[in-house]
C-alpha atoms as a PDB file:
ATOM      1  CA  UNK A   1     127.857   1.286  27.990  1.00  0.00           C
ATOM      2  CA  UNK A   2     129.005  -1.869  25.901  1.00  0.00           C
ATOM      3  CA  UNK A   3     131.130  -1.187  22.752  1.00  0.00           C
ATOM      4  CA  UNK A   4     129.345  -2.712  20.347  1.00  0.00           C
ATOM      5  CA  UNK A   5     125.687  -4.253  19.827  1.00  0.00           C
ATOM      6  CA  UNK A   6     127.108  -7.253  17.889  1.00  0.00           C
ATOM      7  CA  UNK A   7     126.127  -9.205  21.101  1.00  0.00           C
ATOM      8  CA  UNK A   8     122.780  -7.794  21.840  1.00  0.00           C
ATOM      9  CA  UNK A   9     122.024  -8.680  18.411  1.00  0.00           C
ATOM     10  CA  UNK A  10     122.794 -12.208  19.042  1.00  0.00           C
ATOM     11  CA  UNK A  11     121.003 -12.663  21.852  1.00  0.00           C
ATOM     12  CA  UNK A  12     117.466 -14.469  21.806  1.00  0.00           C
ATOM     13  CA  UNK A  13     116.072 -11.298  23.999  1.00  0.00           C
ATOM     14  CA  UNK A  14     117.066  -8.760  21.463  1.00  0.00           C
ATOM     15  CA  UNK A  15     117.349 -10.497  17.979  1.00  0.00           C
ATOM     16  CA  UNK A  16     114.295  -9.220  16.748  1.00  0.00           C
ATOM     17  CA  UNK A  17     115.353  -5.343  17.148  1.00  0.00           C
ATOM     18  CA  UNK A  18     116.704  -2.898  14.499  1.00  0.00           C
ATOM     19  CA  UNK A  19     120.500  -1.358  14.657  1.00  0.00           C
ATOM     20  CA  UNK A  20     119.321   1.798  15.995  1.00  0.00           C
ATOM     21  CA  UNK A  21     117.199   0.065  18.898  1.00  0.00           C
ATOM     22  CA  UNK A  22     119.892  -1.547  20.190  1.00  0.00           C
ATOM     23  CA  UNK A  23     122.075   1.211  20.251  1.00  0.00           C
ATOM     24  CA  UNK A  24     119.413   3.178  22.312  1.00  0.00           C
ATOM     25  CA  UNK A  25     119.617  -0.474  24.435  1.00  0.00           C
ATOM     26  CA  UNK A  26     123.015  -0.662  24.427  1.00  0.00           C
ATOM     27  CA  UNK A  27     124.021   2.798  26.403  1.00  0.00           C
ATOM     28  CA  UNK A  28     122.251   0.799  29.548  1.00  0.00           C
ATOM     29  CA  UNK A  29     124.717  -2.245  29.431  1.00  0.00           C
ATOM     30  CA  UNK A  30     127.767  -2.775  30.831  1.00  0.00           C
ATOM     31  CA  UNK A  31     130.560  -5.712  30.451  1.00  0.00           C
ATOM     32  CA  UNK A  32     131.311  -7.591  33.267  1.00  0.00           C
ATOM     33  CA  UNK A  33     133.662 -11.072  33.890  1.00  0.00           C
ATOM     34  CA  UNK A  34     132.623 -13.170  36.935  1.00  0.00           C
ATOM     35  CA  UNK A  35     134.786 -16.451  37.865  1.00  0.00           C
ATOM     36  CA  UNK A  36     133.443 -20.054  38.411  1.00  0.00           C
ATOM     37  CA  UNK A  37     130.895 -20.037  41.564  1.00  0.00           C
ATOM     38  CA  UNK A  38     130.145 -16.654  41.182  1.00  0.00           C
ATOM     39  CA  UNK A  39     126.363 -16.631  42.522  1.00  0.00           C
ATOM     40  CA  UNK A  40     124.863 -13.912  40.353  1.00  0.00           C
ATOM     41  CA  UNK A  41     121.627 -13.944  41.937  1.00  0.00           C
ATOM     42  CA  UNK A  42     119.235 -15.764  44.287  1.00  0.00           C
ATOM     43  CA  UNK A  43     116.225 -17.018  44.195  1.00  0.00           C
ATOM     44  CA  UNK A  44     113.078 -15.053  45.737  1.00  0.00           C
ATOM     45  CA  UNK A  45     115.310 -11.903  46.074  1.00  0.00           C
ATOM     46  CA  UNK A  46     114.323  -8.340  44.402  1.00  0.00           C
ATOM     47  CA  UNK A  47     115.464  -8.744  40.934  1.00  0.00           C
ATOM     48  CA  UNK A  48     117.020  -5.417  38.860  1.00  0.00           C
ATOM     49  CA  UNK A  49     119.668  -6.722  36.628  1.00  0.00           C
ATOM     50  CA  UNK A  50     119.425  -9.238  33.770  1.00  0.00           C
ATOM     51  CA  UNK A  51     122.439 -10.711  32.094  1.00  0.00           C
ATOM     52  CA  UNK A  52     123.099 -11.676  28.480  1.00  0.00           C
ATOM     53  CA  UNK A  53     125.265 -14.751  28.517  1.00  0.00           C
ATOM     54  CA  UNK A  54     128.281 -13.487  25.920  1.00  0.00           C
ATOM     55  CA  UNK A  55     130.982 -16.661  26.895  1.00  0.00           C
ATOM     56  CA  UNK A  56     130.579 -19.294  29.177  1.00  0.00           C
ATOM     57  CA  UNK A  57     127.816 -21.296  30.976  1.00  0.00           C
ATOM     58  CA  UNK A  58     125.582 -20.010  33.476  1.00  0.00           C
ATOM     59  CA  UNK A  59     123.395 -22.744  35.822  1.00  0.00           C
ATOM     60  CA  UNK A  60     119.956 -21.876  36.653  1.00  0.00           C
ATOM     61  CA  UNK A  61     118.966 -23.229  39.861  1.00  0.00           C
ATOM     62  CA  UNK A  62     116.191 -24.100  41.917  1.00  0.00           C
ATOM     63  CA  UNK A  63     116.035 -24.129  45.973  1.00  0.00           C
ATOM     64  CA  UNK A  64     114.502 -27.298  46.796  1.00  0.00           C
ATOM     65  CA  UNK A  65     113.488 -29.202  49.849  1.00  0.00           C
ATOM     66  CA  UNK A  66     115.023 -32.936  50.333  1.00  0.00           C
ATOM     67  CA  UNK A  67     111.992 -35.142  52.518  1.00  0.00           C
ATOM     68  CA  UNK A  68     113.361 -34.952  56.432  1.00  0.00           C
ATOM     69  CA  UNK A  69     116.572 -32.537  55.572  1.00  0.00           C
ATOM     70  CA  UNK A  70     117.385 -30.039  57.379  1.00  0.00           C
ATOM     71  CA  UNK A  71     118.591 -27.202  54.880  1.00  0.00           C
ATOM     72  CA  UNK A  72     117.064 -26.921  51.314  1.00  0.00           C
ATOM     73  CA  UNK A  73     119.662 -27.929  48.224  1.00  0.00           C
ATOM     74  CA  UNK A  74     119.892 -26.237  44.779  1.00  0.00           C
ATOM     75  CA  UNK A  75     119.000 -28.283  41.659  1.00  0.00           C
ATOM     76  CA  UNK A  76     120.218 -27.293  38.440  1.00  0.00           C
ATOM     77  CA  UNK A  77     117.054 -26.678  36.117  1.00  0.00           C
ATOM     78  CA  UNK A  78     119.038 -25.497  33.233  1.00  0.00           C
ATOM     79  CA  UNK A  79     122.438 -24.664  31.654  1.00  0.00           C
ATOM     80  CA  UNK A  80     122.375 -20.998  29.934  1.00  0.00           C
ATOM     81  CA  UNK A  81     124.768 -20.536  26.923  1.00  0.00           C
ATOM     82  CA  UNK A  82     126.125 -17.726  24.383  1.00  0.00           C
ATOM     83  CA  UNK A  83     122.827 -15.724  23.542  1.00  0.00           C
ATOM     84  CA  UNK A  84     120.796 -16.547  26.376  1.00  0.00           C
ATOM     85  CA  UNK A  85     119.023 -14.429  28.958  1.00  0.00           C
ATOM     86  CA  UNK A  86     119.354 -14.999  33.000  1.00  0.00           C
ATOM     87  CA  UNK A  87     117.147 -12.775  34.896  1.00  0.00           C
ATOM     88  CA  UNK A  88     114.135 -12.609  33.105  1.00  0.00           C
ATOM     89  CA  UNK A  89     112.098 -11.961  36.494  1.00  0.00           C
ATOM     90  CA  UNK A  90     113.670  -8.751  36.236  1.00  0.00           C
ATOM     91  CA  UNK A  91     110.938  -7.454  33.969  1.00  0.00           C
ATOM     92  CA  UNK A  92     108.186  -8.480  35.305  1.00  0.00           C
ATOM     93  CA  UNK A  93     106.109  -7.588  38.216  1.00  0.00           C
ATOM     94  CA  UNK A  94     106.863  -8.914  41.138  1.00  0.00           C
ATOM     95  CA  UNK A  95     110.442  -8.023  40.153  1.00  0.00           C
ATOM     96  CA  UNK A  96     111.619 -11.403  42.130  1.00  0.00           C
ATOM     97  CA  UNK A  97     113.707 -14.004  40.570  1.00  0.00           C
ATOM     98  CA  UNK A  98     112.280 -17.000  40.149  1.00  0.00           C
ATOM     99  CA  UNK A  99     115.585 -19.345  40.032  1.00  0.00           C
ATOM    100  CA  UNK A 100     119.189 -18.735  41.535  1.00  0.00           C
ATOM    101  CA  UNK A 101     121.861 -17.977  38.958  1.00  0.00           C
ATOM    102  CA  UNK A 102     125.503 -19.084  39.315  1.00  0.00           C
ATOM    103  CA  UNK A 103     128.578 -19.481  37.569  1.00  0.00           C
ATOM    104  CA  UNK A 104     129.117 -22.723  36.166  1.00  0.00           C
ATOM    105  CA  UNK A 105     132.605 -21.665  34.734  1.00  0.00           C
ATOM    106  CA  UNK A 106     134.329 -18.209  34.150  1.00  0.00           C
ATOM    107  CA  UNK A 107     132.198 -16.030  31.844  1.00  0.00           C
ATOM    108  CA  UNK A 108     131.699 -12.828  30.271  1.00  0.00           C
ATOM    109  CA  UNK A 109     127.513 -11.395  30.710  1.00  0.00           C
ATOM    110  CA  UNK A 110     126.377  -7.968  29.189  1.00  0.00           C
ATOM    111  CA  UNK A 111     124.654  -6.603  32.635  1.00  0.00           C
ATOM    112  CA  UNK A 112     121.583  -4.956  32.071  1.00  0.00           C
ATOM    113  CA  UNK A 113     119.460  -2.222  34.230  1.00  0.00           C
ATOM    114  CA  UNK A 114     116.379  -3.947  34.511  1.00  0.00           C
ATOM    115  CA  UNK A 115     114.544  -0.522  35.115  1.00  0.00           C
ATOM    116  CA  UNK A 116     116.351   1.691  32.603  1.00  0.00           C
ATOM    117  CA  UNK A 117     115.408  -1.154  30.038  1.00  0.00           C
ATOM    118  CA  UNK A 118     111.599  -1.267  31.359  1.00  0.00           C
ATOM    119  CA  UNK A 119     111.731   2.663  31.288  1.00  0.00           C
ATOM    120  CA  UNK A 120     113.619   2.285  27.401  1.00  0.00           C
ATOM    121  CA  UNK A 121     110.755   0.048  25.994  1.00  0.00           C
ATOM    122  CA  UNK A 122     108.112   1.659  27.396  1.00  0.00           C
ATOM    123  CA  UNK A 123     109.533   4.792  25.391  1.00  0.00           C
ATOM    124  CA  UNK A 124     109.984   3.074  22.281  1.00  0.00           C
ATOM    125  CA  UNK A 125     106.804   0.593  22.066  1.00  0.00           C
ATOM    126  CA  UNK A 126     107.512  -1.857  18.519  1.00  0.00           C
ATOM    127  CA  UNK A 127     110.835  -2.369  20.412  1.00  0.00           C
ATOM    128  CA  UNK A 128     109.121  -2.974  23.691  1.00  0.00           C
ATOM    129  CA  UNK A 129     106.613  -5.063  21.808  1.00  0.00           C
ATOM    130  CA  UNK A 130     109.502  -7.462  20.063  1.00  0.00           C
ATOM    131  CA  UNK A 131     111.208  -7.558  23.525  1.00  0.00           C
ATOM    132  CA  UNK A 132     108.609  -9.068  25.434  1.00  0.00           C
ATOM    133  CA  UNK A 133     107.135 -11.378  22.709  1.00  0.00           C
ATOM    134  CA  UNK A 134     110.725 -12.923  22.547  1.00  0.00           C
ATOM    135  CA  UNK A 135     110.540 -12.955  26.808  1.00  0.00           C
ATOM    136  CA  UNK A 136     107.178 -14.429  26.664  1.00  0.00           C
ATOM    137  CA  UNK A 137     109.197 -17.289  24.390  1.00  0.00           C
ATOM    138  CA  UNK A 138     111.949 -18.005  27.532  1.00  0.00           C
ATOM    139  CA  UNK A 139     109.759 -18.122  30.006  1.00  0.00           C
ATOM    140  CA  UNK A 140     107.227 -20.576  28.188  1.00  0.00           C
ATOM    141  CA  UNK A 141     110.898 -22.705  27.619  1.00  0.00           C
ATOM    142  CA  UNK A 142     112.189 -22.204  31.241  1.00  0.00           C
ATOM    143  CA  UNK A 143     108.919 -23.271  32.826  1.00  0.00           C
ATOM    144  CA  UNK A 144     109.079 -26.863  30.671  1.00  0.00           C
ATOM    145  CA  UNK A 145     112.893 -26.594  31.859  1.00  0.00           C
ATOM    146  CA  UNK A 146     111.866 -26.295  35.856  1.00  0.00           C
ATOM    147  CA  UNK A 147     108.952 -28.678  35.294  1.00  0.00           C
ATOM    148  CA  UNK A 148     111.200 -31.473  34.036  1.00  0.00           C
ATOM    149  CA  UNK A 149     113.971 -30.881  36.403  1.00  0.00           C
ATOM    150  CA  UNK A 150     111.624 -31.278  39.233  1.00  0.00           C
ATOM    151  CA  UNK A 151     109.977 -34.423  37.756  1.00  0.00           C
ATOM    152  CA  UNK A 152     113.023 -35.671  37.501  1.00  0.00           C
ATOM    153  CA  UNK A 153     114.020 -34.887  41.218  1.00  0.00           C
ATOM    154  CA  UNK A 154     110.658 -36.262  42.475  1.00  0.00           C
ATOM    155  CA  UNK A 155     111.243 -39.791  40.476  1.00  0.00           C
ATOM    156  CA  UNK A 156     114.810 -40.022  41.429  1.00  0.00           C
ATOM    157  CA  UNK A 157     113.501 -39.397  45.301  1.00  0.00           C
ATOM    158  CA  UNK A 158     110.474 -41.961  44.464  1.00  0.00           C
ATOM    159  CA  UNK A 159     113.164 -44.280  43.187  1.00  0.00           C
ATOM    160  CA  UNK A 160     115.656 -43.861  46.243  1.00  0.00           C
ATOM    161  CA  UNK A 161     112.550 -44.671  48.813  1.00  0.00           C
ATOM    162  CA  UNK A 162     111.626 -47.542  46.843  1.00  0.00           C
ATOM    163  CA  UNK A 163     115.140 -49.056  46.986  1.00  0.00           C
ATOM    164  CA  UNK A 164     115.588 -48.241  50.675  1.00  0.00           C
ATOM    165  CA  UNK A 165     112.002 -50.082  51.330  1.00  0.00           C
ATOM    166  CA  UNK A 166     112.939 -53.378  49.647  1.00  0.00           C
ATOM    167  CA  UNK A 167     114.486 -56.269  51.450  1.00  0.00           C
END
C-alpha cells in the first residue's frame, strides 16, 4: 500500500477519480525504486503489473528487426515522464505487453496489480468507466508514438540504402 494518493491523483490513468476511489486504488500499490537499465518488462511477455511513473524517465521500446541482422535491436518509441502510465497491456486481454519498458535513469514507479485493479474496477463501475476512458486516451497516443518511431526507422534505413547504393 502507497502512503498517500497525491500521486495517483496526478497521474493521467487516475486523474479523473474521486478521493475515496483512489484510496480503494491505492491499498493495491506499492512504491518501488529501480536504477538506470533496469528492464521493467519485455515485450510479448504476460503482462500483470503497470507502473505509474512518480520521478524519472522510463523508455518505451520496441523489438525490431534490422534488414540481414542477425539479432533484433530495441528502438525507443517513447520517453514516459512524472504522471504517465507504462504497462497499459496489463489491462487488456491478451494481457501481453506490447513494448519493452526500461529504465532510462533511476526512478521511483507506484507498482500496480494489474488483476487486483481489473478485479477493483469491475467492483466499482463509474471508476472503472473513468479508468478506461482515460486508457483508451494512451493507447490512441502510444499507437501515433510507435507509428512515428517506426516511420522514422524505416526512412532512416531507406536513407542508409540509398547512400550505400550511390557511387
Amino acid at each position: 500500500m502507497i502512503d498517500s494518493t497525491f500521486p495517483l491523483r496526478e497521474s493521467e490513468l487516475f486523474s479523473k477519480l474521486t478521493g475515496d476511489q483512489l484510496t480503494g486504488i491505492a491499498v493495491i500499490c506499492s512504491d518501488t525504486v529501480v536504477v538506470e537499465g533496469t528492464l521493467l518488462f519485455s515485450q510479448g511477455r504476460r503482462a500483470n503489473r503497470m507502473y505509474i511513473v512518480t520521478d524519472g524517465l522510463i523508455a518505451l521500446q520496441m523489438a525490431t528487426r534490422v534488414p540481414h541482422a542477425t539479432q533484433s535491436r530495441r528502438t525507443n518509441v517513447a520517453i514516459c515522464g512524472r504522471g504517465e502510465v507504462v504497462g497499459w497491456s496489463a489491462m487488456v486481454d491478451p494481457f501481453r505487453y506490447a513494448l519493452s519498458a526500461m529504465a532510462w535513469e533511476q526512478c521511483r514507479l507506484i507498482a500496480i496489480d494489474a488483476h487486483l485493479l481489473r478485479k477493483a474496477l469491475s467492483a466499482n463501475p463509474g471508476a472503472g468507466f473513468h479508468v478506461m476512458q482515460s486508457l483508451s486516451e494512451i493507447m490512441s497516443r502510444r499507437i501515433q508514438q510507435v507509428t512515428m518511431a517506426l516511420v522514422s526507422e524505416r526512412e532512416t534505413t531507406a536513407a542508409r540504402r540509398r547512400t550505400m547504393s550511390d557511387p
